[in-house]
Protein backbone atom coordinates (compact mmCIF):
# COMPACT_ATOMS: atom_id res chain seq x y z
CA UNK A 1 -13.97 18.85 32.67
CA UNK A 2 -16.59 17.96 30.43
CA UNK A 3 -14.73 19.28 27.18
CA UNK A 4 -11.62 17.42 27.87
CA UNK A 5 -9.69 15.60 24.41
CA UNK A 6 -9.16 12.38 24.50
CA UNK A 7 -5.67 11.75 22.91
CA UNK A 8 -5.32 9.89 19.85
CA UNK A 9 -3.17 6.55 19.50
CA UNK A 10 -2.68 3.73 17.33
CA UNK A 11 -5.31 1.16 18.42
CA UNK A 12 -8.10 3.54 18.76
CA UNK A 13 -11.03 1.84 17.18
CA UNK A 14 -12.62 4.27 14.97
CA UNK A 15 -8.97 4.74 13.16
CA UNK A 16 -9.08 2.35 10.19
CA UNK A 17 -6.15 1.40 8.75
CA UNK A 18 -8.25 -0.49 5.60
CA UNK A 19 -8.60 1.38 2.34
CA UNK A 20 -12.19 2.92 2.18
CA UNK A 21 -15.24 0.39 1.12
CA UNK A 22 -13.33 -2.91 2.32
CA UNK A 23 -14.41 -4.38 5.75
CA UNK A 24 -11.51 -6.25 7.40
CA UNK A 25 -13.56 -9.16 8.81
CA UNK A 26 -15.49 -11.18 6.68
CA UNK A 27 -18.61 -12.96 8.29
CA UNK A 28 -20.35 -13.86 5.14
CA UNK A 29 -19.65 -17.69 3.61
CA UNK A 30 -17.63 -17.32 0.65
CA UNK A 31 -16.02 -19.84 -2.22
CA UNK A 32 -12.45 -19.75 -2.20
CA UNK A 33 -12.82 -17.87 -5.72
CA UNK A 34 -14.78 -14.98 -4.57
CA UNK A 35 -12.07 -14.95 -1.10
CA UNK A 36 -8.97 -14.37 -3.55
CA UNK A 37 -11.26 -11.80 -5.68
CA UNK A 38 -11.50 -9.72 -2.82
CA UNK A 39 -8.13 -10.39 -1.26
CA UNK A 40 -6.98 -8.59 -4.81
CA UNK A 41 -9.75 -6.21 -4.63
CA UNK A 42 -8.01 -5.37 -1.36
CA UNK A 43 -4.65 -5.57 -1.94
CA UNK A 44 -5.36 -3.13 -5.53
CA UNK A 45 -7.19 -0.61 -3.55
CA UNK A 46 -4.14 -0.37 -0.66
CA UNK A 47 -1.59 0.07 -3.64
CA UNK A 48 -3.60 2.36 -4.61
CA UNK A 49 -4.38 4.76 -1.59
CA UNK A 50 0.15 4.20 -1.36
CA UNK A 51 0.67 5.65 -4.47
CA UNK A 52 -2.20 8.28 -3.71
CA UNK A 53 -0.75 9.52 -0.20
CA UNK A 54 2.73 9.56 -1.34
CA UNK A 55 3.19 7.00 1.06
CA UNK A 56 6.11 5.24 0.06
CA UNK A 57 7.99 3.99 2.84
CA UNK A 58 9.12 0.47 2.30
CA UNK A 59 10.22 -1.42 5.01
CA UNK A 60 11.57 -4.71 4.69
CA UNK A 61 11.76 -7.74 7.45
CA UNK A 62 15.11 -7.03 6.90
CA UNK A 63 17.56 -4.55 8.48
CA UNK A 64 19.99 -4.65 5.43
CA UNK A 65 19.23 -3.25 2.32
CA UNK A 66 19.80 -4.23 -0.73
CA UNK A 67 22.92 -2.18 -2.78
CA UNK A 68 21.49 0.73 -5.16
CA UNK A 69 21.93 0.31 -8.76
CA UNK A 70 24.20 2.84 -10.68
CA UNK A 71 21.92 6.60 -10.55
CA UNK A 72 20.33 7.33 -13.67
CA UNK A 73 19.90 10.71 -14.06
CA UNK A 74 17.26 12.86 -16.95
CA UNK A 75 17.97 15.78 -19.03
CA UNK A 76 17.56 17.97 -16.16
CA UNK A 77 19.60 16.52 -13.90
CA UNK A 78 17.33 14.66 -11.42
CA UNK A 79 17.49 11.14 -10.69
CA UNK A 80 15.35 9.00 -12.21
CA UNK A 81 16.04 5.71 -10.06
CA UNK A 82 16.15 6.52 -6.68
CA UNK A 83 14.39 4.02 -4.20
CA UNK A 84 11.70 5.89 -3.66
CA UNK A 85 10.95 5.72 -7.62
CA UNK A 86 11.70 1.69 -7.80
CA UNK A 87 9.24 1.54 -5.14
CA UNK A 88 7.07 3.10 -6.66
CA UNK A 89 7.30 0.86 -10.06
CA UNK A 90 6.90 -2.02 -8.22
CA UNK A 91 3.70 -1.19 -6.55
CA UNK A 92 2.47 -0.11 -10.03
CA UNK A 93 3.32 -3.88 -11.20
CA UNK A 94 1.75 -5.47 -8.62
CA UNK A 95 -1.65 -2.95 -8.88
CA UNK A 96 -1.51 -3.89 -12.33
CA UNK A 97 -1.03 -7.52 -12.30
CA UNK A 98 -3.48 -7.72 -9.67
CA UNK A 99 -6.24 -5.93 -12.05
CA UNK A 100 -5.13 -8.50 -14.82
CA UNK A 101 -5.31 -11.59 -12.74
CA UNK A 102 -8.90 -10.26 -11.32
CA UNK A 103 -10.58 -9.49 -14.65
């Protein structure tokens, strides 16, 4: 069967895990600067494709989870702090300290 699909997994190497425009393996000599420039560079542009793809599942080393704060809740009723949200906030921080620290 010449037309037969290969199935799709995990390791495949063509599936790139790496935000577009960054290449995982560095061959090039670099200063230590210009290594923690693009560490950043990397690091702002994953946050980034996160908060872009909704993709907002944190997972911790941890199996125990920290207790939820008290819900906070907006005019129309919807919860303004859930984890999802605090999640969120925090990779919005870090994206933005990360832009700060690299300008």
């Amino acid at each position: 069967m010449s037309g037969k699909h290969q199935r799709a997994n995990r390791w495949h190497e063509e599936a790139s895990c790496a935000p577009t425009g960054f290449v995982t393996s560095i061959r090039s000599p670099m200063t230590s600067e210009q290594l923690d420039a693009y560490i950043m560079g990397f690091r702002i542009a994953e946050i980034t494709d996160q908060l872009r793809t909704n993709d907002l599942n944190h997972t911790s080393g941890t199996s125990t989870r920290c207790l939820s704060p008290t819900p906070e809740y907006d005019n129309t009723g919807r919860r303004t702090n859930s984890r999802k949200q605090r999640y969120r906030k925090q990779l919005e921080r870090e994206r933005e300290s990360n832009w700060c620290r690299l300008l």
